[in-house]
N, C-alpha and C. Protein backbone atom coordinates (compact mmCIF):
# COMPACT_ATOMS: atom_id res chain seq x y z
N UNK A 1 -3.17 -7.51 19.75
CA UNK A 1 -3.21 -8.04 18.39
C UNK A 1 -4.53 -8.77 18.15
N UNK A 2 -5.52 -8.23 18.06
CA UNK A 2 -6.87 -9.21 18.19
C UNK A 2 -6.97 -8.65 16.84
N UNK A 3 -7.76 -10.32 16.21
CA UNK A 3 -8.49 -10.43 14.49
C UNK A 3 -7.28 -10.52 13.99
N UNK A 4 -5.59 -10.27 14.41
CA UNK A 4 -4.72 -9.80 13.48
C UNK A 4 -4.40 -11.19 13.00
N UNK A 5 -4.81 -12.27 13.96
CA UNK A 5 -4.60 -13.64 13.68
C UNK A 5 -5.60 -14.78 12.84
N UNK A 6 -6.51 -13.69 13.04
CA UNK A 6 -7.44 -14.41 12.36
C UNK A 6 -7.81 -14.14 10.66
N UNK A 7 -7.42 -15.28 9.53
CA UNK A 7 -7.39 -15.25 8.31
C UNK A 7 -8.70 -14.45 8.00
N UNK A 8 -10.03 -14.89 8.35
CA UNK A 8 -11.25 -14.78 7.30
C UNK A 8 -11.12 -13.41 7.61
N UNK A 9 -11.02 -12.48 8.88
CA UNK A 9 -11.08 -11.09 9.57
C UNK A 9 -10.17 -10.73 8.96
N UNK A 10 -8.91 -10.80 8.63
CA UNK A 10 -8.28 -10.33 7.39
C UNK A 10 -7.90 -10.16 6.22
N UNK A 11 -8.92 -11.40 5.63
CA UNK A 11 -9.45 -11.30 4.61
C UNK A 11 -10.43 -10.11 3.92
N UNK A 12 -11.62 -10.21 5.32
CA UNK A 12 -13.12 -9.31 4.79
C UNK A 12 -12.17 -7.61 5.12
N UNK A 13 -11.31 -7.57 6.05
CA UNK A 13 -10.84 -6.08 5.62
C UNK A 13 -9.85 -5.50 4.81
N UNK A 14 -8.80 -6.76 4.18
CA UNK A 14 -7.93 -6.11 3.22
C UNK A 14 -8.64 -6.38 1.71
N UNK A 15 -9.22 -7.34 1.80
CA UNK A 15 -9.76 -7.69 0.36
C UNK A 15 -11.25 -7.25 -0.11
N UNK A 16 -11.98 -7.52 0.48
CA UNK A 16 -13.74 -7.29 0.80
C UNK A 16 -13.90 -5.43 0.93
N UNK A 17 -13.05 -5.33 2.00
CA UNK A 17 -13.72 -4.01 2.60
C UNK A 17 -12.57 -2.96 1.70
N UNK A 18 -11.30 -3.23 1.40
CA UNK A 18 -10.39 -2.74 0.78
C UNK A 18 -9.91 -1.95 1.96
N UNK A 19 -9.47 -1.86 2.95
CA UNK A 19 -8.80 -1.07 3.67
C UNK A 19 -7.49 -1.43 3.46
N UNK A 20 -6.09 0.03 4.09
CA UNK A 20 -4.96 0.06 3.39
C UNK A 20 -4.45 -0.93 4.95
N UNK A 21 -3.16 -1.66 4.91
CA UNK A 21 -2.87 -1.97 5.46
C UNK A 21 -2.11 -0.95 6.84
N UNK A 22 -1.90 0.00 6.71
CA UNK A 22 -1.93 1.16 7.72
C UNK A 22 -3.03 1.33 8.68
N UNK A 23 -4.14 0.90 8.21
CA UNK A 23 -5.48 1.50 9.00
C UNK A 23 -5.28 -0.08 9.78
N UNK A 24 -5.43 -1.47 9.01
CA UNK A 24 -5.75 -2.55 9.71
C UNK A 24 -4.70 -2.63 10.84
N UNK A 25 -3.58 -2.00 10.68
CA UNK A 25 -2.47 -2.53 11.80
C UNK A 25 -3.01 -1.49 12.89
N UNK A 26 -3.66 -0.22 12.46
CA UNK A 26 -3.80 0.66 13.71
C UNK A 26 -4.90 -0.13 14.50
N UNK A 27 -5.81 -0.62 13.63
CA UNK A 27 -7.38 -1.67 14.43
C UNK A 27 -6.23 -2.55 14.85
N UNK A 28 -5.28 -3.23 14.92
CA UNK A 28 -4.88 -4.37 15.24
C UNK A 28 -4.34 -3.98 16.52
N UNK A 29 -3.66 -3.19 16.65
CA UNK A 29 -2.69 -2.56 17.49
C UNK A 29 -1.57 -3.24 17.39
N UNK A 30 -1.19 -3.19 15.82
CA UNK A 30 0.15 -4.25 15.64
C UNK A 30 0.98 -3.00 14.85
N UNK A 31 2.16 -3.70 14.58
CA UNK A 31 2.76 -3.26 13.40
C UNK A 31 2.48 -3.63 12.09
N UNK A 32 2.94 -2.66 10.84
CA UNK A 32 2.69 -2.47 9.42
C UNK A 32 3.85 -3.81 9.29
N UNK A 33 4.69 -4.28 9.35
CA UNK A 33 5.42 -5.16 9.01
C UNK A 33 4.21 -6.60 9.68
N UNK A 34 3.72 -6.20 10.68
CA UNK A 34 2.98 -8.00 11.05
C UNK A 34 1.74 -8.21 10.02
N UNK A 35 1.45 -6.98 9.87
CA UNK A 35 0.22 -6.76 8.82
C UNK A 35 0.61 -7.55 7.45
N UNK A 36 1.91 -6.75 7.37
CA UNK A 36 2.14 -7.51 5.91
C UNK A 36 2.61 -9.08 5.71
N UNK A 37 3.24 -9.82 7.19
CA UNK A 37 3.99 -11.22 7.38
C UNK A 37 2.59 -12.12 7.40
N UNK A 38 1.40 -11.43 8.09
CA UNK A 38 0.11 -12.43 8.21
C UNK A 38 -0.56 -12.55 6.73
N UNK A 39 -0.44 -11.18 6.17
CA UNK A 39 -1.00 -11.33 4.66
C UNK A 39 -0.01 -12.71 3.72
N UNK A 40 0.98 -12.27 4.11
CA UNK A 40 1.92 -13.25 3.31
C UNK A 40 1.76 -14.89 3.79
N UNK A 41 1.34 -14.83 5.12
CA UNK A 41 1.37 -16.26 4.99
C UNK A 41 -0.18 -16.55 5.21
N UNK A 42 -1.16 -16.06 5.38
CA UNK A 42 -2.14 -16.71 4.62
C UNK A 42 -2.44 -16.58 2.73
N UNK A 43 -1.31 -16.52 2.65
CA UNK A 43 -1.54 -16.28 0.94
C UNK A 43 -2.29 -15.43 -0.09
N UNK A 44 -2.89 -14.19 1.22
CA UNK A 44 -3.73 -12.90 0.49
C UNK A 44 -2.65 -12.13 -0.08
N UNK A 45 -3.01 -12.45 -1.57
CA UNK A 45 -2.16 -11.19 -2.11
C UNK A 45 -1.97 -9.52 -1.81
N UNK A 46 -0.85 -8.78 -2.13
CA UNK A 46 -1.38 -7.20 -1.56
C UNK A 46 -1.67 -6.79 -3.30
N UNK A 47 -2.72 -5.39 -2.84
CA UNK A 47 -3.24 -5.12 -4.13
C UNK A 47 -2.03 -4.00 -4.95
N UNK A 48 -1.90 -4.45 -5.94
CA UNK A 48 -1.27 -3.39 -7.07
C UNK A 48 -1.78 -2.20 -6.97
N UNK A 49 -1.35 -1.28 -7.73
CA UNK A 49 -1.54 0.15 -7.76
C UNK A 49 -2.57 0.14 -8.89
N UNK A 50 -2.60 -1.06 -9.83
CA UNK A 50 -3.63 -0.66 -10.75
C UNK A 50 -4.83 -0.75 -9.92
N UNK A 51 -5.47 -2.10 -8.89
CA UNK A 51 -6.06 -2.44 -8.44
C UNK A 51 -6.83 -0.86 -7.53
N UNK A 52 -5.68 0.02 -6.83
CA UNK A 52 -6.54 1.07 -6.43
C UNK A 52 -6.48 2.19 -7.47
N UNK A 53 -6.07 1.92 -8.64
CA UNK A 53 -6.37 2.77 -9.73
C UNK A 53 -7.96 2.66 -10.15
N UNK A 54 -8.81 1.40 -10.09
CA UNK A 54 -9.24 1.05 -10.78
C UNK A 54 -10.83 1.47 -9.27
N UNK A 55 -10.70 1.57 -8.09
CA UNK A 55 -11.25 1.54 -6.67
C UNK A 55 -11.28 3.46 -6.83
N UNK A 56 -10.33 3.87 -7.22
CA UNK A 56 -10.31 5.56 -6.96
C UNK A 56 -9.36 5.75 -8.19
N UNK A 57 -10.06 6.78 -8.70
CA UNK A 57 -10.04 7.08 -10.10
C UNK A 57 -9.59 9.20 -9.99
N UNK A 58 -9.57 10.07 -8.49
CA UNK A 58 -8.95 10.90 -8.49
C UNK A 58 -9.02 10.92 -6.85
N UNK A 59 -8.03 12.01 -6.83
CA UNK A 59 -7.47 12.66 -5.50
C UNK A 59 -6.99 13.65 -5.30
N UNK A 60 -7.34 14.76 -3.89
CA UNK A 60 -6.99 15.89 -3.80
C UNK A 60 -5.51 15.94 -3.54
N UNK A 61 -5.21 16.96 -4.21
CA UNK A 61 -3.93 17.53 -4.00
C UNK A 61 -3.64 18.65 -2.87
N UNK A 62 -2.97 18.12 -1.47
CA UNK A 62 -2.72 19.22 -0.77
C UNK A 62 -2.02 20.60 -1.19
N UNK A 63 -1.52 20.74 -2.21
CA UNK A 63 -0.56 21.84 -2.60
C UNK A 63 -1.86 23.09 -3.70
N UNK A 64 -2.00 22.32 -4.45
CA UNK A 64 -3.02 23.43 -5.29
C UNK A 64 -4.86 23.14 -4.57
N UNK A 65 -4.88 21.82 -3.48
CA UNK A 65 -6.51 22.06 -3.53
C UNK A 65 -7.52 21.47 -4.02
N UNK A 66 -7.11 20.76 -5.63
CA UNK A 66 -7.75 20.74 -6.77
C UNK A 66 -7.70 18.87 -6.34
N UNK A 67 -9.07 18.66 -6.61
CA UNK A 67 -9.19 16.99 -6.57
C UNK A 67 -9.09 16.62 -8.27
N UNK A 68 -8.46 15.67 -8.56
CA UNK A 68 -7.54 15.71 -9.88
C UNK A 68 -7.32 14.01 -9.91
N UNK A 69 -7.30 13.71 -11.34
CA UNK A 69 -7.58 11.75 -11.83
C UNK A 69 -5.97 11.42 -10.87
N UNK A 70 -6.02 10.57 -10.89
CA UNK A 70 -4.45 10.05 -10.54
C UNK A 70 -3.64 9.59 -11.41
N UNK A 71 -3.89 9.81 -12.69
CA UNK A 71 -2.83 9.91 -13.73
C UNK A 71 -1.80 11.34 -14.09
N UNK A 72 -2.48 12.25 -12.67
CA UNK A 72 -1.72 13.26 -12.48
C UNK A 72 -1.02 13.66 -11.69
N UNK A 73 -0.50 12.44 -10.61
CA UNK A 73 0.30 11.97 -10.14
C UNK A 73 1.69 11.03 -10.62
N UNK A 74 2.83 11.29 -9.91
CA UNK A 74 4.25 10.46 -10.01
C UNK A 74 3.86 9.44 -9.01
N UNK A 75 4.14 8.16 -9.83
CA UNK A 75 4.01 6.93 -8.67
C UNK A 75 4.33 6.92 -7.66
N UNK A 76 4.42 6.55 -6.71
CA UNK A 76 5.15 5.95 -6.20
C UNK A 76 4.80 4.61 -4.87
N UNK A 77 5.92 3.75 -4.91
CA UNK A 77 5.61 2.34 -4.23
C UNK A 77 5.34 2.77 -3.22
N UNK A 78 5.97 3.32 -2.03
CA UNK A 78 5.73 3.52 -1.40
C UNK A 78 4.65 3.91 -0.36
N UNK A 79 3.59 4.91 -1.55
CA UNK A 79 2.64 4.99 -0.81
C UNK A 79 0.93 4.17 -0.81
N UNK A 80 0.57 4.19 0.04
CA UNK A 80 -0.49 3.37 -0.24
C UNK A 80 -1.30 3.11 -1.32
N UNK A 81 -1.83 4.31 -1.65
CA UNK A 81 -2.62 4.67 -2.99
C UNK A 81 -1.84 4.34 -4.57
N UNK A 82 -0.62 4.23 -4.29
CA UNK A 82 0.55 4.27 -5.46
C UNK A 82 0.60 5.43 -6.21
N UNK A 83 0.33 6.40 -5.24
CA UNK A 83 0.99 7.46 -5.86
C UNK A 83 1.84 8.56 -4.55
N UNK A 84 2.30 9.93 -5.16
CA UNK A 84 2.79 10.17 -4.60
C UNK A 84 1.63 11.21 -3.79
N UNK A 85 1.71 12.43 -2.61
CA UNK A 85 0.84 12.96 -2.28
C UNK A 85 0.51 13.87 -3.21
N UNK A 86 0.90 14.99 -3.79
CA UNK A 86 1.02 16.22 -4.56
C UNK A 86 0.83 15.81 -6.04
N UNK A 87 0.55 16.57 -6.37
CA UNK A 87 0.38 16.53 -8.26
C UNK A 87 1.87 16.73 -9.11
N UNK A 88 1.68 16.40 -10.34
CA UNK A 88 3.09 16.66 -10.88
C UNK A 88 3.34 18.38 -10.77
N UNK A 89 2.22 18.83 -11.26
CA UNK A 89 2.41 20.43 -11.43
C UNK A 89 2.94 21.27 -10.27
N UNK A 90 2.32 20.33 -9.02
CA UNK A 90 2.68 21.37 -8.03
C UNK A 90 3.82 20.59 -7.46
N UNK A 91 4.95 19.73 -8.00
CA UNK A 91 5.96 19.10 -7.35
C UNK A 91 7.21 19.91 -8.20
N UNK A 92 6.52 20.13 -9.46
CA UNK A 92 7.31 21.01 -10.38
C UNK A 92 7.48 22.46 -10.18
N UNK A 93 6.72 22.92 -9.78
CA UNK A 93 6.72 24.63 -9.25
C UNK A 93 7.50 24.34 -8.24
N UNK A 94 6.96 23.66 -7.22
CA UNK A 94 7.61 23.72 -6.08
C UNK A 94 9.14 23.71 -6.41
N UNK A 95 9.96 22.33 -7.33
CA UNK A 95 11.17 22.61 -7.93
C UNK A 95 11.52 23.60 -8.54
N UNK A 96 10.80 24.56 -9.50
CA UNK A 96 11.11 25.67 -9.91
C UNK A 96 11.36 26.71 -9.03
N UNK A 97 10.54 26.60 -7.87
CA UNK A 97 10.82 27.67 -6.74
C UNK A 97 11.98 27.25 -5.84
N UNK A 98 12.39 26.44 -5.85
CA UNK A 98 13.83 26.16 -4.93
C UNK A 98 14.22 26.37 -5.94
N UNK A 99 14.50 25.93 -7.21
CA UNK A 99 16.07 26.38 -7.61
C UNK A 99 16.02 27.85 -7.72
N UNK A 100 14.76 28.96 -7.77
CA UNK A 100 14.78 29.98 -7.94
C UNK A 100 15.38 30.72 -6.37
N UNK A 101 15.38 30.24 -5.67
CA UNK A 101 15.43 30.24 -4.35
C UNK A 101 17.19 30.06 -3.99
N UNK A 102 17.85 29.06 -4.40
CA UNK A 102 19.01 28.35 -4.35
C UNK A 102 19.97 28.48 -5.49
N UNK A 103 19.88 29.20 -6.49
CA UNK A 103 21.22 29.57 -7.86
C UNK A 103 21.94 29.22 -7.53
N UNK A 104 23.05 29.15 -6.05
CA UNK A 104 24.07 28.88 -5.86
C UNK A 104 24.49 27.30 -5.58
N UNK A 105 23.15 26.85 -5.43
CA UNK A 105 23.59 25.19 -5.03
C UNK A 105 23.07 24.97 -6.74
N UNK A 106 22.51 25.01 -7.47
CA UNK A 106 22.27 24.86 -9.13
C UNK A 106 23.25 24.70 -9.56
N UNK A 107 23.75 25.59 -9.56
CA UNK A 107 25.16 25.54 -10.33
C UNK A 107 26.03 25.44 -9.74
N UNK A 108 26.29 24.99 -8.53
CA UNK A 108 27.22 23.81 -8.06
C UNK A 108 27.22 22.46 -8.65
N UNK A 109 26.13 22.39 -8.45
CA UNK A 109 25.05 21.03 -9.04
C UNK A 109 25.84 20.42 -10.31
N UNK A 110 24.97 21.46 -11.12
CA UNK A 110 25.84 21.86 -12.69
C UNK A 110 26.87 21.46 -13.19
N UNK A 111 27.65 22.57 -12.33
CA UNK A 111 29.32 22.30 -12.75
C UNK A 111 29.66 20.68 -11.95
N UNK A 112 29.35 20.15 -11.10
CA UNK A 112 29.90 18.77 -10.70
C UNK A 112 29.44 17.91 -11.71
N UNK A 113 27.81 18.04 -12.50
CA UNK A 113 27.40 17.27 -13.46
C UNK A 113 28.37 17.12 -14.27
N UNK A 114 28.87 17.94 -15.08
CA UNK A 114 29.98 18.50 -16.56
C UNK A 114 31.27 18.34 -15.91
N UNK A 115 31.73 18.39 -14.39
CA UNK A 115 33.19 17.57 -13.98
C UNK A 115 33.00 16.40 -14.59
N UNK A 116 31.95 15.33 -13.98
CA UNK A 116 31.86 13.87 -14.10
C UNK A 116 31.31 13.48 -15.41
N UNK A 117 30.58 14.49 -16.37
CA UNK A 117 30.19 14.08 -17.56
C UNK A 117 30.74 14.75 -18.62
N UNK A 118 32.34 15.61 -19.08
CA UNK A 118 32.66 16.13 -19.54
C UNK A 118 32.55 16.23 -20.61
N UNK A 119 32.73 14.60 -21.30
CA UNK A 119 32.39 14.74 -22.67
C UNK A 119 30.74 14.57 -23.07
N UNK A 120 29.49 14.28 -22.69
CA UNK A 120 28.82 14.39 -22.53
C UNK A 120 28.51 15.83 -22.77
N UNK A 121 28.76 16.93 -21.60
CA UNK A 121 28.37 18.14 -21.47
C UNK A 121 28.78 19.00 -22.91
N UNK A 122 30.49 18.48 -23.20
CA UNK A 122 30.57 19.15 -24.45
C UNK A 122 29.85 19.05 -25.54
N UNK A 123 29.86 17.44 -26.14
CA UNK A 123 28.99 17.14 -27.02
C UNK A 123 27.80 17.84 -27.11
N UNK A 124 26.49 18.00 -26.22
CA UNK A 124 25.81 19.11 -26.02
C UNK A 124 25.72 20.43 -26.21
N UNK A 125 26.48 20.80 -26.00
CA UNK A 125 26.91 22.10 -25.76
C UNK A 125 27.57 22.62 -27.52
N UNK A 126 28.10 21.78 -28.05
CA UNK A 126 28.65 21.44 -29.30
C UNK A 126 27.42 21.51 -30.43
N UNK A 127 26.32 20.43 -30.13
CA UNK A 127 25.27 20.25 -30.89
C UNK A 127 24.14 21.55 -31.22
N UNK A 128 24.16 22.02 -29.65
CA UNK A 128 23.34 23.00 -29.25
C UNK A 128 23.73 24.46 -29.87
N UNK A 129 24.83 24.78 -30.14
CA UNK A 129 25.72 25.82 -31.03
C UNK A 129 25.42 25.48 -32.64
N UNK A 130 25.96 24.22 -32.84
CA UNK A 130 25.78 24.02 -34.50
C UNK A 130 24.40 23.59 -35.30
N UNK A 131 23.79 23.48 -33.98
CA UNK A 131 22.26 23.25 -34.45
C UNK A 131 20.79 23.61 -33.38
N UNK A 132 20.77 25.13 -33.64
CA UNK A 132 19.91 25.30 -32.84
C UNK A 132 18.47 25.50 -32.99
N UNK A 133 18.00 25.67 -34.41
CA UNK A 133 16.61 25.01 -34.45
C UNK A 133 16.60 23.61 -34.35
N UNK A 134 15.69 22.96 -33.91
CA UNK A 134 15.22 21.49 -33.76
C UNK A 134 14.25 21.42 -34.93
N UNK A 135 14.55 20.20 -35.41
CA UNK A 135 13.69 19.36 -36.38
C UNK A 135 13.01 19.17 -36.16
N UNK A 136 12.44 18.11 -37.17
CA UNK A 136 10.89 16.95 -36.80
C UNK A 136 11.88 15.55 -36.73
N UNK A 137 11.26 14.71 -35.89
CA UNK A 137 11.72 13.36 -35.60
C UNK A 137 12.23 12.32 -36.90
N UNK A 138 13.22 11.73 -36.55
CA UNK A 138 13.61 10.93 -37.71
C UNK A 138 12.82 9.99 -37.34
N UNK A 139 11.93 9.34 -36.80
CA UNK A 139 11.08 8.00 -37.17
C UNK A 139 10.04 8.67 -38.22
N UNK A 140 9.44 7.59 -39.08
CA UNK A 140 8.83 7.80 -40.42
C UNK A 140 7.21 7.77 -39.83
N UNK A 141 6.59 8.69 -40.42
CA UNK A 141 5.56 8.80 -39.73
C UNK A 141 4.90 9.97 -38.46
N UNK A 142 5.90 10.50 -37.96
CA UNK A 142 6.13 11.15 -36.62
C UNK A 142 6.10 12.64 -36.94
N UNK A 143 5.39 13.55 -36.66
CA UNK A 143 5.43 14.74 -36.85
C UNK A 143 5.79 15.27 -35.62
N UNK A 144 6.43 15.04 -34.85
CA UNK A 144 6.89 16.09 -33.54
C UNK A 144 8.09 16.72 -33.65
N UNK A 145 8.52 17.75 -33.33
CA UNK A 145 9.45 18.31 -32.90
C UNK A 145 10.76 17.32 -31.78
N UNK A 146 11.80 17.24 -32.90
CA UNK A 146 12.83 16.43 -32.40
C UNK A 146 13.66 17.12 -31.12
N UNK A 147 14.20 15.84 -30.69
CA UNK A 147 15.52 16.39 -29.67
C UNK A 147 16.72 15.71 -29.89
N UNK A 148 17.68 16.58 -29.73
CA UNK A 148 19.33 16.16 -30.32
C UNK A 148 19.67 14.85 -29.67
N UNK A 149 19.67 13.88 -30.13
CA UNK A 149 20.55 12.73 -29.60
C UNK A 149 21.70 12.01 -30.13
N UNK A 150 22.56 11.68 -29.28
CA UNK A 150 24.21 11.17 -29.65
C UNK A 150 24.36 9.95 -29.98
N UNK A 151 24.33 9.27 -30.73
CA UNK A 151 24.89 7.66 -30.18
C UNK A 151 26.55 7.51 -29.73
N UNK A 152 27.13 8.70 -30.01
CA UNK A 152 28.72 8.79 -29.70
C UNK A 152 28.66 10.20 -29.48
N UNK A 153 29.20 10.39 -28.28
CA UNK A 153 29.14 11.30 -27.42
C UNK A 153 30.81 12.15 -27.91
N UNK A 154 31.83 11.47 -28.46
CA UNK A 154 32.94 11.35 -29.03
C UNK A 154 33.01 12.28 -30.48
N UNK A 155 31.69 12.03 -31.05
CA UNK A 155 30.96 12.60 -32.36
C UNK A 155 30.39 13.75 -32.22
N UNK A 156 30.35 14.99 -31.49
CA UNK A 156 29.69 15.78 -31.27
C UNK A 156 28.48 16.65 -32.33
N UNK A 157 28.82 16.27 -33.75
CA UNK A 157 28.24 16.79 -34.78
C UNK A 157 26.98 15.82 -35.83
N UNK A 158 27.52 14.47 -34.95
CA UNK A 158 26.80 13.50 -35.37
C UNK A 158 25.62 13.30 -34.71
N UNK A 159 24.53 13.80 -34.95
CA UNK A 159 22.84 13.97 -34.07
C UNK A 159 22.09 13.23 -35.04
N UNK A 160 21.09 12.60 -34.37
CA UNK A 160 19.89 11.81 -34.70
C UNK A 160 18.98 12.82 -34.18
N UNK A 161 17.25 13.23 -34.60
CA UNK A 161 16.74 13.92 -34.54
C UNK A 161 15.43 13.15 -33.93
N UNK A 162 15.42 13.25 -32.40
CA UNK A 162 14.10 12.02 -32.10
C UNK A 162 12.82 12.77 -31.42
N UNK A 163 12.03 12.72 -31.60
CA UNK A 163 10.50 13.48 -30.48
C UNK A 163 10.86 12.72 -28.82
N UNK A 164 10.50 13.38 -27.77
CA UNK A 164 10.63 12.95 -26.60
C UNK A 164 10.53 11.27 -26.43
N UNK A 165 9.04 11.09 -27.11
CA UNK A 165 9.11 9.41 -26.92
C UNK A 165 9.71 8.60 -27.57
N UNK A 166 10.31 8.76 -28.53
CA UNK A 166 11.26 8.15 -29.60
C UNK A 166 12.58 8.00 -28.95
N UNK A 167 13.18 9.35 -28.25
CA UNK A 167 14.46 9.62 -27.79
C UNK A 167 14.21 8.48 -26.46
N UNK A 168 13.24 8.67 -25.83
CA UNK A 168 13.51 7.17 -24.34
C UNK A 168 13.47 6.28 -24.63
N UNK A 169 12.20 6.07 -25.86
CA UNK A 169 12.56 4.18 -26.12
C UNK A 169 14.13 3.82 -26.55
N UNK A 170 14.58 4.85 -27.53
CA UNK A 170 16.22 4.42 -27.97
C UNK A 170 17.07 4.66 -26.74
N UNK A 171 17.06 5.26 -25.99
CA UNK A 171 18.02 5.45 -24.39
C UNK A 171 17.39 4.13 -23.90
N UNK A 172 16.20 3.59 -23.95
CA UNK A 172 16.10 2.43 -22.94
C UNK A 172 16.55 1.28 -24.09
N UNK A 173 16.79 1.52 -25.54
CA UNK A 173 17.17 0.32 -26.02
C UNK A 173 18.80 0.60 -25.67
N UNK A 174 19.17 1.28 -25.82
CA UNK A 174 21.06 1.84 -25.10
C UNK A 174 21.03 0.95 -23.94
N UNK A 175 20.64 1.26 -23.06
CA UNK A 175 20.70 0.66 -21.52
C UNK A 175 20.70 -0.79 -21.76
N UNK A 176 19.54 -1.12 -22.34
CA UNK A 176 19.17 -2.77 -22.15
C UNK A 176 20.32 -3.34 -22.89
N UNK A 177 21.05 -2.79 -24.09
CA UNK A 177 22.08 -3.35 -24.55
C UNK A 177 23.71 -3.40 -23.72
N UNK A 178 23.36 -2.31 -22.98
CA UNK A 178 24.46 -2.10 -21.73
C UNK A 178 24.45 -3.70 -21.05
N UNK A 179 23.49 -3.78 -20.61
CA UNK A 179 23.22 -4.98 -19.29
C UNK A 179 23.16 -6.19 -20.07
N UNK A 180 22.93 -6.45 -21.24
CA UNK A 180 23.15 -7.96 -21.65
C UNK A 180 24.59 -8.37 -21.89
């Protein structure tokens, strides 16, 4: 464990030099958990994901090849960089090719979804029959192409007409009203 104890030496390499805490524990010959207990108690913050957003601005993608911004990446905490390894595109093919691969676990899938979400699935399925061109968005202003949404799932004929980003902010205003 040499330098691993020493503040200023772990200072000039997590903060100064920007190395990930993976590399300093391998120089340390410690563990990723002591890496992170010494950061914590000398009071060096760990850096956000904007912070190496802002240090590296793209990254290659092992799947297509292509070195690409990192706003074309799915987060994630986990990994150092805060993102995930692969690009969205090629995490999405790749999903398109298993389920093309797997039909039979899909629609296993499927049908357990519409066991546990029955009225849900109908309502859908209901909307999707009695209204199958899509609109433009009911917010004022908004020219996109709407998507069917329920506020009563009970109501199957009763649709609000929202563009993708319209339809999550109102599902995340649903939720947040769930939890208060």
């Amino acid at each position: 464990m040499k330098n691993c104890g020493n503040k200023e030496w772990l200072y000039q390499k997590y903060v100064l030099e920007e190395l990930h805490c993976e590399r300093i524990a391998q120089i340390c010959s410690c563990s990723l958990r002591t890496i992170y207990n010494r950061l914590a108690s000398y009071g060096i913050l760990p850096r956000t994901s904007s912070d190496i957003v802002r240090t590296r601005l793209s990254k290659r993608c092992p799947g297509c090849g292509r070195n690409i911004p990192l706003i074309m990446f799915y987060k994630s905490r986990q990994s150092a960089d805060g993102v995930l390894g692969y690009c969205k595109s090629c995490i999405i093919l790749r999903g398109q090719l298993w389920a093309l691969e797997h039909p039979e676990k899909v629609r296993e899938k499927n049908r357990l979804y519409c066991i546990k979400n029955a009225l849900k699935c109908k309502a859908r399925a209901t909307a999707f029959y009695n209204f199958p061109v899509a609109q433009p968005c009911f917010v004022m202003g908004c020219n996109k192409i709407g998507e069917r949404h329920h506020s009563d799932y009970g109501k199957p004929l009763d649709i609000m007409w929202y563009c993708h980003t319209h339809h999550k902010y109102i599902e995340a205003l649903k939720k947040s009203e769930v939890l208060i």
